[in-house]
N, C-alpha and C. Protein backbone atom coordinates (compact mmCIF):
# COMPACT_ATOMS: atom_id res chain seq x y z
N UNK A 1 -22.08 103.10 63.71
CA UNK A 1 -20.86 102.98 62.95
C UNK A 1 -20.13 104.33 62.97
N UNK A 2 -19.01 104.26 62.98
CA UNK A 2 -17.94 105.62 63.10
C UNK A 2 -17.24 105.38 62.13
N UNK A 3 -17.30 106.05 60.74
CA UNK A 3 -16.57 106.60 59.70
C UNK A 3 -15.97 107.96 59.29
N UNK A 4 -14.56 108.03 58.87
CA UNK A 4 -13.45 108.65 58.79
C UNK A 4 -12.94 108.78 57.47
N UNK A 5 -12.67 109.56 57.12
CA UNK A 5 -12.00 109.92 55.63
C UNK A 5 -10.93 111.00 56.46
N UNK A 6 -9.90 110.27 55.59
CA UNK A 6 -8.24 110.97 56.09
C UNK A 6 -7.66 111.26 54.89
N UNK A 7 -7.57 112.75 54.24
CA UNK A 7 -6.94 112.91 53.01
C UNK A 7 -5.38 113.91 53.18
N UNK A 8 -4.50 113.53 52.73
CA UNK A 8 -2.98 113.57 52.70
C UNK A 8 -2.36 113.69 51.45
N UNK A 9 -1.48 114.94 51.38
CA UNK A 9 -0.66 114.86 50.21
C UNK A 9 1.29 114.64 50.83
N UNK A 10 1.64 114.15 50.33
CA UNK A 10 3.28 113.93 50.84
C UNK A 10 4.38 114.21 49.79
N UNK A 11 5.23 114.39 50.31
CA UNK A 11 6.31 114.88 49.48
C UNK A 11 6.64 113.96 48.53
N UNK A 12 6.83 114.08 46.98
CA UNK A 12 7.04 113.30 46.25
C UNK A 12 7.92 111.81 46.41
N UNK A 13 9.42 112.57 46.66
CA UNK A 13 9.99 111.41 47.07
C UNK A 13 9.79 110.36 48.50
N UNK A 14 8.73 110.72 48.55
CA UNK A 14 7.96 109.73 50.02
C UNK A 14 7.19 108.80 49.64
N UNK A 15 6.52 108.88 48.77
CA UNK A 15 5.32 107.93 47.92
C UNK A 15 5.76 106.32 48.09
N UNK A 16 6.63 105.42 47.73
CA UNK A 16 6.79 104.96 47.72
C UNK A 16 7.29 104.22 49.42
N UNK A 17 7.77 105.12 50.00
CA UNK A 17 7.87 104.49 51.29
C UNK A 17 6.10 104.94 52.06
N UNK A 18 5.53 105.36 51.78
CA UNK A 18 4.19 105.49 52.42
C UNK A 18 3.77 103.93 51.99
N UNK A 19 3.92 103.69 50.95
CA UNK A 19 2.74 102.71 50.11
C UNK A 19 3.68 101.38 51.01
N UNK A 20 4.55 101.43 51.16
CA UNK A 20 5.30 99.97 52.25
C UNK A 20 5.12 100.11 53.18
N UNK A 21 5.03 101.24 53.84
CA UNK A 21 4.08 101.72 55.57
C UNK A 21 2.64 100.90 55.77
N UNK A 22 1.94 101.46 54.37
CA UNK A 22 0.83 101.06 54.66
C UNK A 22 0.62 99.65 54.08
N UNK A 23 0.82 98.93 53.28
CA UNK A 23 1.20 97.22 53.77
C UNK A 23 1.32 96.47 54.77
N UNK A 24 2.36 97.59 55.39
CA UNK A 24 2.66 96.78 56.91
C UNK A 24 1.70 97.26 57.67
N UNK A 25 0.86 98.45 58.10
CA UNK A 25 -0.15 98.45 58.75
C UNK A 25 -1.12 97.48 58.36
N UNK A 26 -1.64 97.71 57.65
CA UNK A 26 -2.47 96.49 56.78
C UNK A 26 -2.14 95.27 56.89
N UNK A 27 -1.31 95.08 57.11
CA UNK A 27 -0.72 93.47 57.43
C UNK A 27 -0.97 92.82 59.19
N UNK A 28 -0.80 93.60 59.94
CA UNK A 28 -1.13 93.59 60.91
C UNK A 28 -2.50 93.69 61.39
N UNK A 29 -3.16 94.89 60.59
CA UNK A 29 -4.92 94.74 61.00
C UNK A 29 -5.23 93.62 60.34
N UNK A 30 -4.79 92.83 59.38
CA UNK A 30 -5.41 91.33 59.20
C UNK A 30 -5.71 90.36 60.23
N UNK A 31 -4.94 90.69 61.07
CA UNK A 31 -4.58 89.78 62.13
C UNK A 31 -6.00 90.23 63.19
N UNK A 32 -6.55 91.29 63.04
CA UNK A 32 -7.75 91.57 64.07
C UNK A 32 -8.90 91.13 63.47
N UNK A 33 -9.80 91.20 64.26
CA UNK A 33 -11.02 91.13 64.14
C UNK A 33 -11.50 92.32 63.33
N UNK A 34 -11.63 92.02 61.45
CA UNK A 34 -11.95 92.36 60.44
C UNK A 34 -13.48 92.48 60.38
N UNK A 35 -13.97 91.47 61.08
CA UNK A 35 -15.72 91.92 61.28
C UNK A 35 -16.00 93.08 61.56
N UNK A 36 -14.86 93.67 62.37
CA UNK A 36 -15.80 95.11 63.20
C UNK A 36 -14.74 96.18 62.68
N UNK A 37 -14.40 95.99 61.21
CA UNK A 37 -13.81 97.53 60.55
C UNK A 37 -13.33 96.95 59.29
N UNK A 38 -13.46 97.90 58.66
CA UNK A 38 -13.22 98.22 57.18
C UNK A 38 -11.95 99.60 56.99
N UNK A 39 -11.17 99.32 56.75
CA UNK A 39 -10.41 100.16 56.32
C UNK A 39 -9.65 99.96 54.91
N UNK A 40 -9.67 101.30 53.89
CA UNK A 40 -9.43 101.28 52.60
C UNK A 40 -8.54 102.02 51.85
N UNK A 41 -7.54 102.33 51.42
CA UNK A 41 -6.76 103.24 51.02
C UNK A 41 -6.36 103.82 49.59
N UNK A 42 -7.00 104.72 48.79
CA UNK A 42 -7.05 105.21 48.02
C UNK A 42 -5.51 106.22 47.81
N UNK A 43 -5.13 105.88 46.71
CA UNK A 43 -4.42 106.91 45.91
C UNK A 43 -4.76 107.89 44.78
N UNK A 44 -4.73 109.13 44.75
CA UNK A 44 -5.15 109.91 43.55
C UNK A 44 -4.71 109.99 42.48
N UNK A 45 -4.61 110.60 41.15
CA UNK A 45 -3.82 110.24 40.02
C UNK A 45 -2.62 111.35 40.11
N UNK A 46 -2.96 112.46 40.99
CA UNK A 46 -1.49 113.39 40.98
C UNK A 46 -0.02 112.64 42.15
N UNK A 47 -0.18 111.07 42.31
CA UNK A 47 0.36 110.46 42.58
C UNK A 47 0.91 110.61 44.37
N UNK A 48 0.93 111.26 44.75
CA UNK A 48 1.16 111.75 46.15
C UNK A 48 -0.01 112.16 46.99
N UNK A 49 -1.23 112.48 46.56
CA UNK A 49 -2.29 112.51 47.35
C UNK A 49 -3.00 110.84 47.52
N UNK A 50 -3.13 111.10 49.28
CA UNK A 50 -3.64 109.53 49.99
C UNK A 50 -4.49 109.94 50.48
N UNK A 51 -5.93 109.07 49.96
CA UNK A 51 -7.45 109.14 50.81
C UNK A 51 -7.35 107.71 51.92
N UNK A 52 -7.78 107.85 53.04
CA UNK A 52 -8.07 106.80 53.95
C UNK A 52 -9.28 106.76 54.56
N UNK A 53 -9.81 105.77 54.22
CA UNK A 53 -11.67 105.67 54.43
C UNK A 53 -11.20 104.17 55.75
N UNK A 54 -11.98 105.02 56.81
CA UNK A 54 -12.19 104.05 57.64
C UNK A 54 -13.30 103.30 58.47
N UNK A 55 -13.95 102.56 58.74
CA UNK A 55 -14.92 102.67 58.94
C UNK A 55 -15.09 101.21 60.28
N UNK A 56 -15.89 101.59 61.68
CA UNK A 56 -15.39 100.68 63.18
C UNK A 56 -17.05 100.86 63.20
N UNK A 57 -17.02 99.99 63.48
CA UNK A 57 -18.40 99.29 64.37
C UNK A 57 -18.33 99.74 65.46
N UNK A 58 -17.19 100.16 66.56
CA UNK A 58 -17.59 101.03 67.51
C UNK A 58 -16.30 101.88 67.83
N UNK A 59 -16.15 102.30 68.98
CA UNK A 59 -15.12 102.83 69.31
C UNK A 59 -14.15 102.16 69.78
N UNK A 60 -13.96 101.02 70.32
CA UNK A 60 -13.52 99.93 70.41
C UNK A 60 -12.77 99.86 69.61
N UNK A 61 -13.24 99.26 68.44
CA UNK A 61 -11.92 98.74 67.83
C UNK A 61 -11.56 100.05 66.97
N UNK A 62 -12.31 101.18 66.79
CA UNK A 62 -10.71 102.08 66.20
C UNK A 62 -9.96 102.51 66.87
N UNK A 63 -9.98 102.45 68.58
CA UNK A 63 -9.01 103.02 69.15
C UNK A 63 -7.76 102.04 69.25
N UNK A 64 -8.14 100.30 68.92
CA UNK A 64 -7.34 99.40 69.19
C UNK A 64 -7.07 99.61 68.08
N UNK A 65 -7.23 100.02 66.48
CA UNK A 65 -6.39 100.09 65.47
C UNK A 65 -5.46 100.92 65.73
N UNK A 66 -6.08 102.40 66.07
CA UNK A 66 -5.40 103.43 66.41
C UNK A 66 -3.97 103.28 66.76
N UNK A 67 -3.81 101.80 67.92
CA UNK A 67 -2.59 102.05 68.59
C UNK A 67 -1.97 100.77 67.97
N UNK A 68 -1.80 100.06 66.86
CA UNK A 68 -1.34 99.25 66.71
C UNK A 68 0.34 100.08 66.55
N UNK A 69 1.57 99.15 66.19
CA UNK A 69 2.50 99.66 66.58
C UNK A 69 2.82 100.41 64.95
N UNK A 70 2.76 99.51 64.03
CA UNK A 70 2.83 100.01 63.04
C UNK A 70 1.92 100.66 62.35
N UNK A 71 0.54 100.95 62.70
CA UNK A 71 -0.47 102.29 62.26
C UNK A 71 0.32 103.49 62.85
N UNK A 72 1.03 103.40 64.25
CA UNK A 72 1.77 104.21 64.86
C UNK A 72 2.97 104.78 64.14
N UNK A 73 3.36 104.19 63.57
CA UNK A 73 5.30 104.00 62.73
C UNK A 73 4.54 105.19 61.84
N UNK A 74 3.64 104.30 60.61
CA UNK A 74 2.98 105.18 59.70
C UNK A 74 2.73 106.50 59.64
N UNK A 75 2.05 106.83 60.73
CA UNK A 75 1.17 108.21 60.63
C UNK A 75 2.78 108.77 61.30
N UNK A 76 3.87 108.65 61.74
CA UNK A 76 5.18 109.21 62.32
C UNK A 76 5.48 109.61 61.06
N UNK A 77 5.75 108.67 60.30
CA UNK A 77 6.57 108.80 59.13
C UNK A 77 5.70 109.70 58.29
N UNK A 78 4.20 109.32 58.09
CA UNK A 78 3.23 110.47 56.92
C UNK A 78 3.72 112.11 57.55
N UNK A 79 3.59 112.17 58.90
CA UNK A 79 3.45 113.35 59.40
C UNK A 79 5.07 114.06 59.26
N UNK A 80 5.98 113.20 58.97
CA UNK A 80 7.46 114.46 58.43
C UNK A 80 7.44 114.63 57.06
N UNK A 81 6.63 113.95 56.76
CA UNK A 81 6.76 114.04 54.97
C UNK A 81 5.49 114.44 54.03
N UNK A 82 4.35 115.59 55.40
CA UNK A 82 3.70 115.85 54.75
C UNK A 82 3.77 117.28 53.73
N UNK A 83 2.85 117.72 52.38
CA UNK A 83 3.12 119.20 52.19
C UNK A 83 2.09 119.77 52.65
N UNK A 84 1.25 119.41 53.69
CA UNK A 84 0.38 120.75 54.51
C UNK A 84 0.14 119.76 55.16
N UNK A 85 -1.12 120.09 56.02
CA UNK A 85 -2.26 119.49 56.82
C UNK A 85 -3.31 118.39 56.74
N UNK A 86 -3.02 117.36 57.23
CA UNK A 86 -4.25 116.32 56.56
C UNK A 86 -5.83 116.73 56.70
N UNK A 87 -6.43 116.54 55.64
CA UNK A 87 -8.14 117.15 56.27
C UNK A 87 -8.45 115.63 56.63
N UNK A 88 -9.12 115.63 58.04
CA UNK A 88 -9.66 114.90 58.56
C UNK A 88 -11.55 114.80 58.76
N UNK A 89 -12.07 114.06 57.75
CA UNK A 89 -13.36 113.88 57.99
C UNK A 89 -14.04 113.12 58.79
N UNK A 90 -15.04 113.43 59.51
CA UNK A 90 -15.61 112.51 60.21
C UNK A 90 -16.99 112.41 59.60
N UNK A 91 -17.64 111.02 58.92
CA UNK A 91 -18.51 111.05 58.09
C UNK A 91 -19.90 110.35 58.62
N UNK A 92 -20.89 110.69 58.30
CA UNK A 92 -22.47 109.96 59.10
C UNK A 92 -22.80 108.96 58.42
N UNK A 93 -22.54 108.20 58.15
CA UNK A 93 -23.49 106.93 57.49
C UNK A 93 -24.64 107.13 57.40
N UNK A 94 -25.33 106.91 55.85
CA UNK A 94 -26.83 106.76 55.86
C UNK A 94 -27.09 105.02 55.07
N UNK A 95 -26.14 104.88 54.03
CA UNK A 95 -26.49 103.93 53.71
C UNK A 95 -25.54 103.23 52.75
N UNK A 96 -25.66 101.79 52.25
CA UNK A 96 -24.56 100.90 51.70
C UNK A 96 -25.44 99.82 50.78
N UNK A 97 -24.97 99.45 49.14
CA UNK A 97 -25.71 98.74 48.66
C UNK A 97 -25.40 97.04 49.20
N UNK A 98 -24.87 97.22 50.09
CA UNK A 98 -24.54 95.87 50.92
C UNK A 98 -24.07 96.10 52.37
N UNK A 99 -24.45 94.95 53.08
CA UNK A 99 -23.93 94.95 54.61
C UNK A 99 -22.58 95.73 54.54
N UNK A 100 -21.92 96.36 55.38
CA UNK A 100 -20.88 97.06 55.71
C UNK A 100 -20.49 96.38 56.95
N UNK A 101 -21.21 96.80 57.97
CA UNK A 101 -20.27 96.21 59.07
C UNK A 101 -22.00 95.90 60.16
């Protein structure tokens, strides 16, 4: 399993068009094969920081998320309206109190 934590803060007046970005990404990965990924999107309470937990059964399908058109739109739009650098985690799985993937 290949898991990802993507944490992002954006310019205030962006918040709201992020959160309709990511709908429509999300709307579209419905349409895939959901067996082989989990993806989750957390907001913080200082209202502009976005956690993204992702998690692919292989490489496969996160590179086919990767390029969907609107995961594409998204990360365009996060990336002019960020206030620094996203930290990008790449995380090891040890364990889950239920099947994951």
């Amino acid at each position: 399993m290949i898991a990802v934590k993507v944490t992002y803060t954006i310019n205030e007046g962006h918040v709201s068009v992020n959160k309709q970005l990511i709908e429509a990404f999300l709307q579209d990965f419905k349409t895939l094969d959901n067996s082989r990924f989990l993806y989750t999107i957390f907001q913080k309470n200082d209202g502009g920081t976005f956690v993204h937990l992702s998690q692919y059964q292989d490489k496969a399908i996160q590179e086919e998320l990767l390029q969907v058109p609107s995961f594409l739109q998204f990360q365009q739009e996060r990336d002019k309206n960020l206030t620094g650098e996203p930290q990008i985690e790449v995380l090891n799985y040890i364990a889950a109190s239920r099947e994951v993937l």
